[in-house]
N, C-alpha and C. Protein backbone atom coordinates (compact mmCIF):
# COMPACT_ATOMS: atom_id res chain seq x y z
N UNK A 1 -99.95 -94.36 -65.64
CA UNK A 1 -100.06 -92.92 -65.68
C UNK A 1 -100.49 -92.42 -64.30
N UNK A 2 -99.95 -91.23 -63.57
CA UNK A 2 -100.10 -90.86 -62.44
C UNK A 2 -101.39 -90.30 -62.57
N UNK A 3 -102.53 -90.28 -61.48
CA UNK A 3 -103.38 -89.24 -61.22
C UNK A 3 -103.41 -87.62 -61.67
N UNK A 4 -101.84 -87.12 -60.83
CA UNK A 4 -102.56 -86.10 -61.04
C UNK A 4 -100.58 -85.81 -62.03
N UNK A 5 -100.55 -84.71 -62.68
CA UNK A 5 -99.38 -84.58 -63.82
C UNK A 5 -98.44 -84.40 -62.97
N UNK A 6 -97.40 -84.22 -63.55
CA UNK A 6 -95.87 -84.32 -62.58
C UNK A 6 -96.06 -82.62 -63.02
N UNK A 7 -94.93 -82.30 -62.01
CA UNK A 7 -94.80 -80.49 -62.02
C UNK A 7 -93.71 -80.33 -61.66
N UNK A 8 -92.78 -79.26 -62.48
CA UNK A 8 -91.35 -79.21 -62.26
C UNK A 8 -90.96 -78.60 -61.22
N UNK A 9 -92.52 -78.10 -60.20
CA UNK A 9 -91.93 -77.16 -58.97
C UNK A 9 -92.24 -78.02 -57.69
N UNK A 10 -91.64 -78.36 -56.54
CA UNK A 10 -92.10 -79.10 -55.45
C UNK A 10 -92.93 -78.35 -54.89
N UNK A 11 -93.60 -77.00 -54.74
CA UNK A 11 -94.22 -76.26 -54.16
C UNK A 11 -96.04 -76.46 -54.55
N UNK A 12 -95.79 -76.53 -55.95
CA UNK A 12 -96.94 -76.71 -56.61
C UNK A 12 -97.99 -78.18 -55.95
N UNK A 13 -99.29 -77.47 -55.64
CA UNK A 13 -100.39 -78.53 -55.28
C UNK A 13 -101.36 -79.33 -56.24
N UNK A 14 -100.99 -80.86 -56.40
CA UNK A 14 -101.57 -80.87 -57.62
C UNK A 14 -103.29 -80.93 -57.47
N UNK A 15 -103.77 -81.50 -58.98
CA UNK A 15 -104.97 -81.28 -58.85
C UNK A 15 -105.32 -82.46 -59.67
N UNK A 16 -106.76 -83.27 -59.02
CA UNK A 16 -107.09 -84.22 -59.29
C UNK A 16 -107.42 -84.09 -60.88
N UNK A 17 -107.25 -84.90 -62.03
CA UNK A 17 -107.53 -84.50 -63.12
C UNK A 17 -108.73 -85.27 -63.67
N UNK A 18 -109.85 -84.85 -64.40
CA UNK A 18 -111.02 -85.96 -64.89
C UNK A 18 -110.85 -87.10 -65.30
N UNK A 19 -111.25 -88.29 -65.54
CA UNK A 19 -111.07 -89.51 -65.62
C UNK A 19 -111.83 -91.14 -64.88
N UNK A 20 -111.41 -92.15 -64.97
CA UNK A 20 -111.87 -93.41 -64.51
C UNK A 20 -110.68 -93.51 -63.40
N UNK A 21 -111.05 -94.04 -62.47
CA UNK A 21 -109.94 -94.29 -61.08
C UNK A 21 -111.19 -95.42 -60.46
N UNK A 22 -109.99 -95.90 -59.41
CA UNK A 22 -110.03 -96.81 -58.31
C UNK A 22 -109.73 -96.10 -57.27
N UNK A 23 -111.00 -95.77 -55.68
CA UNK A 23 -110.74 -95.07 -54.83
C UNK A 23 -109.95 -96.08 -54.00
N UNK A 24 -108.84 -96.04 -53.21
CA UNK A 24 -108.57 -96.58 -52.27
C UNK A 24 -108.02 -96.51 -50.74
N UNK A 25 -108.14 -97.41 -49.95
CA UNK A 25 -107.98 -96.76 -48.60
C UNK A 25 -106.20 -96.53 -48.44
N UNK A 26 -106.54 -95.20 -47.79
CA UNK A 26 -104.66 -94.76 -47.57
C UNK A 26 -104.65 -95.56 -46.38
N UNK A 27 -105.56 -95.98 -45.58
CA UNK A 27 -104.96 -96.93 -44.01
C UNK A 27 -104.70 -98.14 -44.48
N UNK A 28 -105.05 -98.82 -45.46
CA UNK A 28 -104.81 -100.39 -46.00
C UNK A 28 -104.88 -100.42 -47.11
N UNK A 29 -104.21 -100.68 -48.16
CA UNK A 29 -104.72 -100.35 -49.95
C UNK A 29 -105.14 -101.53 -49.99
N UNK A 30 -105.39 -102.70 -49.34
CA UNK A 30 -106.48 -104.06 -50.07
C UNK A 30 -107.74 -103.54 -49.82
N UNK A 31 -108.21 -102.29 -49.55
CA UNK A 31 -109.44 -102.01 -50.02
C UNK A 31 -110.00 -100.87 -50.54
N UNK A 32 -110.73 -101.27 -51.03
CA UNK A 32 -111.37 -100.56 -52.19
C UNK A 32 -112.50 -99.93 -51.97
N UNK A 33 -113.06 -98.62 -52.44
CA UNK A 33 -114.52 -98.52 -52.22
C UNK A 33 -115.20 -98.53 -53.61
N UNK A 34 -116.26 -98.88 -53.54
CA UNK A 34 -117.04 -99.39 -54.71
C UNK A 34 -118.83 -99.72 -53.90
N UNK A 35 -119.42 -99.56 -55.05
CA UNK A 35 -120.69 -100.47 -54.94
C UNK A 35 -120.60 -101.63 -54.69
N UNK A 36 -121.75 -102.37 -54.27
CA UNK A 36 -121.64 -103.78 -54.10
C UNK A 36 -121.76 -104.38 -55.24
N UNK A 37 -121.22 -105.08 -55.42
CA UNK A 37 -121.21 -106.17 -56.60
C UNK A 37 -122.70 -106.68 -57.45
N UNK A 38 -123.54 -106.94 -55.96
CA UNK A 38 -125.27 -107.25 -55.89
C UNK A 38 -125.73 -106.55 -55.32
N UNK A 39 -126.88 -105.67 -55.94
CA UNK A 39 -128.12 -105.21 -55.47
C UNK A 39 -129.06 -104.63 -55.74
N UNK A 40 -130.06 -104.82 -55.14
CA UNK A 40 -131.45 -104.72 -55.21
C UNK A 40 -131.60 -104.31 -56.56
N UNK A 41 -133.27 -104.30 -56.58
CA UNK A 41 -133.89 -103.78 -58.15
C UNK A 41 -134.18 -102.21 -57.85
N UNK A 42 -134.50 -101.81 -56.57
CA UNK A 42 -135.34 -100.29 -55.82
C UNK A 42 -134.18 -99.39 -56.90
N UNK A 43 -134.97 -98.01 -56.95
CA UNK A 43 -134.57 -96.85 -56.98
C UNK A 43 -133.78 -96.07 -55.81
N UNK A 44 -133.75 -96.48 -54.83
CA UNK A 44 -133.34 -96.28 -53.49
C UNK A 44 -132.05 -95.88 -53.48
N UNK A 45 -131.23 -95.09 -52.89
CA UNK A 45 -129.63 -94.83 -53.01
C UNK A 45 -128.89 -95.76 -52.25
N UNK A 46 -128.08 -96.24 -53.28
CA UNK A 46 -127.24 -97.41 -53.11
C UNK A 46 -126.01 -97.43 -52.37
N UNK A 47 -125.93 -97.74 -51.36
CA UNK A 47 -124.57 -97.56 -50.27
C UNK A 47 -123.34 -98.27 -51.65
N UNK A 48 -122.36 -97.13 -51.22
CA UNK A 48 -121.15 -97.42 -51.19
C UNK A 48 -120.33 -98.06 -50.26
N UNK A 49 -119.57 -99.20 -50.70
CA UNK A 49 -119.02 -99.79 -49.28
C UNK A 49 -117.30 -100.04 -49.55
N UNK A 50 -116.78 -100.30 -48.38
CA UNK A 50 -115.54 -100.42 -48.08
C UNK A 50 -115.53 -102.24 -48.40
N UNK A 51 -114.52 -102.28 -49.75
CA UNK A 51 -114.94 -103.72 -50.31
C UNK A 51 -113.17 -104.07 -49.75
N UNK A 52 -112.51 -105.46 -50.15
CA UNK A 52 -111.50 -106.18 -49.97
C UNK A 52 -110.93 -105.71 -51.60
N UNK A 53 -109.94 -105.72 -51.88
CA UNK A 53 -109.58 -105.57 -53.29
C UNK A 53 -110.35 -106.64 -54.49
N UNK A 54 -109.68 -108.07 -53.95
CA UNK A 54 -109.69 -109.11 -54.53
C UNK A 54 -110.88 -109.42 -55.34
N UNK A 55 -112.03 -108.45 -54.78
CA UNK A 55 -113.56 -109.33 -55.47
C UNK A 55 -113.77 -108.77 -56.94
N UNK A 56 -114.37 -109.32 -56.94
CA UNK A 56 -114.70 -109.36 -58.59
C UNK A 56 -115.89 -108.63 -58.79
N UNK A 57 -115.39 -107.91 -60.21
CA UNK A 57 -116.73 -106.81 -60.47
C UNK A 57 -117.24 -106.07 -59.37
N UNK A 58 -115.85 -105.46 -59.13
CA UNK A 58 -115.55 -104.05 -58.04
C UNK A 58 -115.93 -102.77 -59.37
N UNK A 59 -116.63 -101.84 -59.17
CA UNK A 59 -116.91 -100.84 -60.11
C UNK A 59 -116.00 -99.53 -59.48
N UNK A 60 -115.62 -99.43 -61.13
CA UNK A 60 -114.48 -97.86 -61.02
C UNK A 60 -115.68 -96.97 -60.50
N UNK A 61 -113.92 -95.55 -60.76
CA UNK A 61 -114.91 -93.97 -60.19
C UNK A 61 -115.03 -93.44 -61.70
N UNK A 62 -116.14 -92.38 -61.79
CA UNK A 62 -115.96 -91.35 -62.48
C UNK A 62 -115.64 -90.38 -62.24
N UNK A 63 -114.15 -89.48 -62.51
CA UNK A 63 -114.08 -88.15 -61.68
C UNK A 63 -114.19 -87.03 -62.94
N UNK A 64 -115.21 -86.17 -62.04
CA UNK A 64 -115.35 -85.27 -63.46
C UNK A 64 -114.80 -83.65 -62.28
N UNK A 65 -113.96 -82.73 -63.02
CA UNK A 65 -114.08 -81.41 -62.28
C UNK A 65 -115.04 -80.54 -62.97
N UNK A 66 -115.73 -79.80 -61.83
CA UNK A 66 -116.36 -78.58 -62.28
C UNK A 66 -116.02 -77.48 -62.67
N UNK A 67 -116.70 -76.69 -63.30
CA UNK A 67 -116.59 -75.24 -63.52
C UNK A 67 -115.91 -74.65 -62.24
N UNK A 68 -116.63 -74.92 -60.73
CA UNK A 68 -116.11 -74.17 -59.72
C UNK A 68 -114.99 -74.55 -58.80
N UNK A 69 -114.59 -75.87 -59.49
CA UNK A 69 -113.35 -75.96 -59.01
C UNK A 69 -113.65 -77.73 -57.82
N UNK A 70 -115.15 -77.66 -58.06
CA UNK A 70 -115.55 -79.00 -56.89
C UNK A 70 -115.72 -80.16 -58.36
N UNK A 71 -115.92 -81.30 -57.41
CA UNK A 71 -116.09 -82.48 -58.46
C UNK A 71 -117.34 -83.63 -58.46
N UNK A 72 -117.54 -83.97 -59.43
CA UNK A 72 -118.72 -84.78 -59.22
C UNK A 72 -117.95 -86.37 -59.25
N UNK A 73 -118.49 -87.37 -58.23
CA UNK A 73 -118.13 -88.61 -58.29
C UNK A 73 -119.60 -89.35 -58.92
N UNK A 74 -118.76 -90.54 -59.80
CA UNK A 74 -119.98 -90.85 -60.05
C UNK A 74 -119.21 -92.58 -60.20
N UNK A 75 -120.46 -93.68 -59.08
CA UNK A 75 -119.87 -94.69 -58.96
C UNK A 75 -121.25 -96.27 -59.97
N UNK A 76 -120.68 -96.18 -60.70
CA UNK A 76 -122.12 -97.47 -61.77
C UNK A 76 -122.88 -96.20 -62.05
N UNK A 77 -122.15 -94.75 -62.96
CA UNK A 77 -122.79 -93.57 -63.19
C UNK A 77 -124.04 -93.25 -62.68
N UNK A 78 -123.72 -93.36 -61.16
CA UNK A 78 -124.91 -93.11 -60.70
C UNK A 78 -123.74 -91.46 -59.56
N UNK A 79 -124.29 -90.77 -59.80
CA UNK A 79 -123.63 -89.28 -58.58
C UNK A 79 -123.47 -89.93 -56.98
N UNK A 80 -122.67 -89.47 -56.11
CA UNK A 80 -122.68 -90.12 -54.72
C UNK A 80 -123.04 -88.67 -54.18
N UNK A 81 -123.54 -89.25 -53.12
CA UNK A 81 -123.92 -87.85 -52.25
C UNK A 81 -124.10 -88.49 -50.77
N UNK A 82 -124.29 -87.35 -49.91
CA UNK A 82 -124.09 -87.75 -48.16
C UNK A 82 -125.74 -88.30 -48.33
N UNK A 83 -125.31 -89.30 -47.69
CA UNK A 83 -127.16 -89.76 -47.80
C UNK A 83 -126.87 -90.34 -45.88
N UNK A 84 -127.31 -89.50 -45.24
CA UNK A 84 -127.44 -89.39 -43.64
C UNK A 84 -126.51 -89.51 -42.97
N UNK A 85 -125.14 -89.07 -43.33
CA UNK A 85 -123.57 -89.34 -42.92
C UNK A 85 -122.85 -90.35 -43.01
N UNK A 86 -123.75 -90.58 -44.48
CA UNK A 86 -123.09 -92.14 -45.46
C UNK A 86 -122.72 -92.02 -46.71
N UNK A 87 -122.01 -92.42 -47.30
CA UNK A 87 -121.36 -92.19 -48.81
C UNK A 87 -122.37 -92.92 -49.40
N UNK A 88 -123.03 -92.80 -49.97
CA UNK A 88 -124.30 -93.13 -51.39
C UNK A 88 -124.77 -92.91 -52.61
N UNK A 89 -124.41 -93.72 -54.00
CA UNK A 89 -124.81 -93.80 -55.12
C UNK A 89 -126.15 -92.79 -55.14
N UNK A 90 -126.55 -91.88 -55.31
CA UNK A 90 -128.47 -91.47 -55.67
C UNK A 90 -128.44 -91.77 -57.33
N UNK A 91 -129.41 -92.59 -57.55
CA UNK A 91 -129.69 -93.19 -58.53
C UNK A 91 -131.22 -92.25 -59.27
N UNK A 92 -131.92 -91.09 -58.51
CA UNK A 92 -132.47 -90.54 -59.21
C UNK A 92 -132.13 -89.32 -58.95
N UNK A 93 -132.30 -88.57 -60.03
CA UNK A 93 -131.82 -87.03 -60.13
C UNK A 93 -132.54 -86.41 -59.52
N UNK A 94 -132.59 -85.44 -58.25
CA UNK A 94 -133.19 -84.94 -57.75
C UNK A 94 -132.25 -83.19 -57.51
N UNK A 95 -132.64 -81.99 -57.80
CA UNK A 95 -132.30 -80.88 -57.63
C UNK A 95 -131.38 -80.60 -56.40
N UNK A 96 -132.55 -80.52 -55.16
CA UNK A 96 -131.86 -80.70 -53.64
C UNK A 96 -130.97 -80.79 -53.59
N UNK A 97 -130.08 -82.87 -53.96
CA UNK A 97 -129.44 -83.43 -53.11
C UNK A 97 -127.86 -82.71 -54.11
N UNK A 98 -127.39 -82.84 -53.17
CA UNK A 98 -125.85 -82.23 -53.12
C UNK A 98 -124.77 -83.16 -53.79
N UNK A 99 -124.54 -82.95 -55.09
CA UNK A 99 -123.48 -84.29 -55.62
C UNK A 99 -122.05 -83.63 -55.67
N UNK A 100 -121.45 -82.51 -55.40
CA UNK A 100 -120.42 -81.81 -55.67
C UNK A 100 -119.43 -82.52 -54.44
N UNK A 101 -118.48 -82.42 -54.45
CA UNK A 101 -117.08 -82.98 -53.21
C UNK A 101 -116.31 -81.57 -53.65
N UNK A 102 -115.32 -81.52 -52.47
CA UNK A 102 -113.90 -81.05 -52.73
C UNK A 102 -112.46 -82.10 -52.46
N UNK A 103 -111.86 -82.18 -53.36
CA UNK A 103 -111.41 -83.23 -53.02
C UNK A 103 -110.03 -82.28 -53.60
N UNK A 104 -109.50 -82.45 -52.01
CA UNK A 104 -107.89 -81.90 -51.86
C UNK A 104 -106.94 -82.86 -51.87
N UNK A 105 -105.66 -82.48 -52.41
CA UNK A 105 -104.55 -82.95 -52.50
C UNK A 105 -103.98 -83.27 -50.87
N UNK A 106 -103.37 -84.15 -50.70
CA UNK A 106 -102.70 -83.91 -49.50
C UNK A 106 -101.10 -84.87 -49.84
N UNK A 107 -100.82 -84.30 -50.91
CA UNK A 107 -99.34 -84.91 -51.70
C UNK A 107 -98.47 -85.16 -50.56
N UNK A 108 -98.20 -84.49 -49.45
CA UNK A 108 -96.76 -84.54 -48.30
C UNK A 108 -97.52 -85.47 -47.51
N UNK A 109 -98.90 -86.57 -47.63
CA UNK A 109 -98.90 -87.17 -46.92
C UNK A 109 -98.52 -88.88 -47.45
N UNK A 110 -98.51 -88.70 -48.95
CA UNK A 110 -98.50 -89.58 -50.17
C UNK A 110 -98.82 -89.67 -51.38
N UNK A 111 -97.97 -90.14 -52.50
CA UNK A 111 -98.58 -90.39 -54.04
C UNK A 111 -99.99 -90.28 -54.24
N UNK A 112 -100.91 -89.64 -54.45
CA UNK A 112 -101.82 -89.65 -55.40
C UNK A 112 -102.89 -89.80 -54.17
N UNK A 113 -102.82 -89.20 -53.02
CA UNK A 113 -103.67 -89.01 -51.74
C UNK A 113 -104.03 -88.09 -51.46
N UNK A 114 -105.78 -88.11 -51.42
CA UNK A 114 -106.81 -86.98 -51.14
C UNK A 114 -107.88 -86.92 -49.83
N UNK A 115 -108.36 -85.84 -49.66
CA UNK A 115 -109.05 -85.67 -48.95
C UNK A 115 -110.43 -85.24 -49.56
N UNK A 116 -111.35 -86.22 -49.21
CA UNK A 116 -113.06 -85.82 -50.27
C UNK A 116 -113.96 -85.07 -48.91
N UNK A 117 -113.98 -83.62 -49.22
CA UNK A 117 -114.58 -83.19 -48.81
C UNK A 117 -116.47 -82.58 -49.14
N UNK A 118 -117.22 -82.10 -48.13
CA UNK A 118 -118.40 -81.84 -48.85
C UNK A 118 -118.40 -80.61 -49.77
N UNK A 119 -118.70 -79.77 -50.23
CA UNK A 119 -118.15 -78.47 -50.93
C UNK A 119 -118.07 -77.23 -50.02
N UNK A 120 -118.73 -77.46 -48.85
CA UNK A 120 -118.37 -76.16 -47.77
C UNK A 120 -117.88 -76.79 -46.76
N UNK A 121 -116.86 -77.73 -47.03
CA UNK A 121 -115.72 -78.48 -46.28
C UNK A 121 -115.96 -78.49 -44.76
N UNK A 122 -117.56 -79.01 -44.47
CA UNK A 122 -117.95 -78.92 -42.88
C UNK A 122 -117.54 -80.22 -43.00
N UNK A 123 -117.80 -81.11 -43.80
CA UNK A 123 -117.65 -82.73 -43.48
C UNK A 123 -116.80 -83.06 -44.54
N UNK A 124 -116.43 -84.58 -43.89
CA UNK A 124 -115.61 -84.98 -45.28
C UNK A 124 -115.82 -86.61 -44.84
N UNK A 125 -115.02 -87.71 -45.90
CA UNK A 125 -115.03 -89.10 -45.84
C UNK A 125 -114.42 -89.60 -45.40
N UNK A 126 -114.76 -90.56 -44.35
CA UNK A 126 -113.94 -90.79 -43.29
C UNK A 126 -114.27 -92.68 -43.19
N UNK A 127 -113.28 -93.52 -42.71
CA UNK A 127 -113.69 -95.12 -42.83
C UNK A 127 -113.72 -95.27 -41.09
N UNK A 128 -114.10 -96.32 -41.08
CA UNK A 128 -114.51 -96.77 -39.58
C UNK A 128 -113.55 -98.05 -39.53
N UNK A 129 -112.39 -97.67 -38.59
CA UNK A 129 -111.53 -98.98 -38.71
C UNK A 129 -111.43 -99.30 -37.21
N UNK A 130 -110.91 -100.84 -37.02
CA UNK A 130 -110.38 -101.23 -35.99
C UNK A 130 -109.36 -100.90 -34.70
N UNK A 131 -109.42 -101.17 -33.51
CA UNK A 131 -108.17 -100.89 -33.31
C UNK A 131 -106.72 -100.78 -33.68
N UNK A 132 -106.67 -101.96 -34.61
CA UNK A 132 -105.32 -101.67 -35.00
C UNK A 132 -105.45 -100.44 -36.73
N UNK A 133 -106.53 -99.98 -36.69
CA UNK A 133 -106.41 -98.38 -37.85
C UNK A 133 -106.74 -99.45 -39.17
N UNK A 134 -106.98 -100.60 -39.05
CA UNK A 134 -107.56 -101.21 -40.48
C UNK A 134 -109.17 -100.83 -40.74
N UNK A 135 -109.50 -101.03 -41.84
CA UNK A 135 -110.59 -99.99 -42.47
C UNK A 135 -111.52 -101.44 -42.29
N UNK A 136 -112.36 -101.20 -41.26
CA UNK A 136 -113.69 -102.37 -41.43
C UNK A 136 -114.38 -102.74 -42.56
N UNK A 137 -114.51 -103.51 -42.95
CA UNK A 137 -114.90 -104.19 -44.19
C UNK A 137 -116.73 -103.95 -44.43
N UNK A 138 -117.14 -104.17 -45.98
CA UNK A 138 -118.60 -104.29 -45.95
C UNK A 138 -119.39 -103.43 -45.10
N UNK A 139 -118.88 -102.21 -44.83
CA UNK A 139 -119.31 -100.68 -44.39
C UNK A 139 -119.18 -99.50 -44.92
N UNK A 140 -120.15 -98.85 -45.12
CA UNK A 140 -119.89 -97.56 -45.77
C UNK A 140 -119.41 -96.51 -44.83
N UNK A 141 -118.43 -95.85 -46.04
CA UNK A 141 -117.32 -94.55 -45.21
C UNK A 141 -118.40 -93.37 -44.71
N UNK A 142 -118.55 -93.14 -43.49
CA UNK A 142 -119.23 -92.02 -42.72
C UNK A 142 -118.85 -90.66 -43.62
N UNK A 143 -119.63 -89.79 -43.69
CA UNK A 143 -119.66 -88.09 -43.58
C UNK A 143 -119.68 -88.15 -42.72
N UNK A 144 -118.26 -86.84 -42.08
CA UNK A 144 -118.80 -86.66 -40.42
C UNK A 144 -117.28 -85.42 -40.63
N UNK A 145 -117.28 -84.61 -39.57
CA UNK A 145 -115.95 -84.04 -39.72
C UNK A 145 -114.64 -84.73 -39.50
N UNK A 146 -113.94 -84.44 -39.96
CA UNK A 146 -112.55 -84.38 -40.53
C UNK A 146 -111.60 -84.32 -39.08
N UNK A 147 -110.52 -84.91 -39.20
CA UNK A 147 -110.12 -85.01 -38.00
C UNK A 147 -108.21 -84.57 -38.55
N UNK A 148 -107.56 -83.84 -38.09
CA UNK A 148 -106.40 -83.08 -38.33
C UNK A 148 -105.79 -82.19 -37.32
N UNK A 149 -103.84 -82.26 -38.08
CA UNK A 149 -103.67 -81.13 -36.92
C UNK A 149 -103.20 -80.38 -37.16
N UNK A 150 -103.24 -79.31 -36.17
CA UNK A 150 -103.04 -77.89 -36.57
C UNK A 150 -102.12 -77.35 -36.77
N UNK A 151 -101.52 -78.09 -37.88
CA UNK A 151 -99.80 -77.43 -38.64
C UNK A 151 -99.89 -77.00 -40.04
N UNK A 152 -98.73 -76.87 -40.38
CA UNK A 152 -99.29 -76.54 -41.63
C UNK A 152 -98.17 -76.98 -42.43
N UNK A 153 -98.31 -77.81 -43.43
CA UNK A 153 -100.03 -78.48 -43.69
C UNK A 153 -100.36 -79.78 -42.77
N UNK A 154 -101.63 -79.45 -42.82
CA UNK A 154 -102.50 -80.04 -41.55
C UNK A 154 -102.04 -81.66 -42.07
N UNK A 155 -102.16 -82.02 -41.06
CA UNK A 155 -101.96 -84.26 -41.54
C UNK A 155 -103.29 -84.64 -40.77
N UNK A 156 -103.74 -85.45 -41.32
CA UNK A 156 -104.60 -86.19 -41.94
C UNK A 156 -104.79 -87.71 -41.47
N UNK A 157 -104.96 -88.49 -40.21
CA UNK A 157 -105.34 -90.20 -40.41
C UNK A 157 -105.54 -90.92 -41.35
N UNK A 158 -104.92 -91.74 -41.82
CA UNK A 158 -104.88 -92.68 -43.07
C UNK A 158 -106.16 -93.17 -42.88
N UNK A 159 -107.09 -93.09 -41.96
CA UNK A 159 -108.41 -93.48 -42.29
C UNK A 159 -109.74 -92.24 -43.35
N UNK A 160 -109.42 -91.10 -43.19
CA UNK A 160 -109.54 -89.86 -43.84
C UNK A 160 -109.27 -89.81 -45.19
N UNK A 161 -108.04 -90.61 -45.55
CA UNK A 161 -107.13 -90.11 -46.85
C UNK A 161 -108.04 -91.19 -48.26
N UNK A 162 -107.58 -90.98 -48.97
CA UNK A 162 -107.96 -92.22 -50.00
C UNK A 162 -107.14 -91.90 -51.46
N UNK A 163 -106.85 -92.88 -52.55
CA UNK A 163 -105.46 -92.93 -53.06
C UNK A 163 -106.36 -92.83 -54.70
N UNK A 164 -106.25 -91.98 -55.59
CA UNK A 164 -107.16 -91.97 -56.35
C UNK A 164 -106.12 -92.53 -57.60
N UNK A 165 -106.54 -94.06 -57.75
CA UNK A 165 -105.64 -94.84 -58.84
C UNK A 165 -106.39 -95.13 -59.77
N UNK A 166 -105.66 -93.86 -61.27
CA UNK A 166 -106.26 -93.91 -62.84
C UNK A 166 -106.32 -95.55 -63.17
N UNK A 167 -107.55 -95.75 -63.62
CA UNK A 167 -107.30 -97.01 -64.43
C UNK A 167 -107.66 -96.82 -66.04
């Protein structure tokens, strides 16, 4: 089943729909982002990291949409939020911290490929790859701005993008 519904108009932008998914990288799909497999006992917010596909007891997403149109991720149902221009599980509920994304379509760049932005779209999720544009492994994807160009519609670095696959 596709992410987001088929639409009989090519014009139409789709929209991520609620559900369980697998985030993955649009620069390399053998990886995955997920929690780590192991860790700690702390209350502490738990990095999200840029995993290899293959490992075992890789944990899905939760995508829920809001009332206002933003979405909550939630990874081992714990909310992710920018935890110092790092993608991070917060494992206690705290008012403050910011769990909402915007997470845009960017369909003309590929099947079921988004852009997770913060909700006042200053920053968004971005991977830290190699020279040759592969997504460094066992690192969490930076908050930081967004990198695009000025056409319309804007394109996007496959390090930016990520492929939101229903499971």
């Amino acid at each position: 089943m596709p992410a987001v519904p088929t639409t009989s108009t090519s014009t139409a932008t789709p929209v991520l729909q609620n559900g369980t998914y697998q985030i993955i990288s649009a620069a390399n799909e053998r990886y995955v982002l997920s929690r780590s497999p192991a860790e700690d006992r702390s209350l502490l917010p738990k990095p999200v990291l840029v995993l290899p596909g293959g490992l075992s007891n890789l944990s899905t997403w939760t995508v829920t949409r809001n009332a206002d149109g933003t979405y909550t991720l939630k990874n081992k149902n714990a909310p992710v939020i920018n935890a110092n221009g790092q993608v991070a599980a917060q494992l206690m509920a705290e008012e403050s911290i910011e769990t909402s994304w915007t997470i845009t379509s960017v369909f003309y760049q590929g099947e079921n490929q988004f852009i997770i932005e913060s909700r006042d779209r200053s920053v968004g999720w971005n991977l830290r790859v190699d020279a040759a544009q592969v997504p460094i492994p066992f690192v969490q994807p930076n908050v930081s701005g967004l990198i695009s160009t000025r056409s319309f519609p804007p394109q996007y670095p496959a390090f930016e993008r990520f492929i939101f696959k229903r499971v």
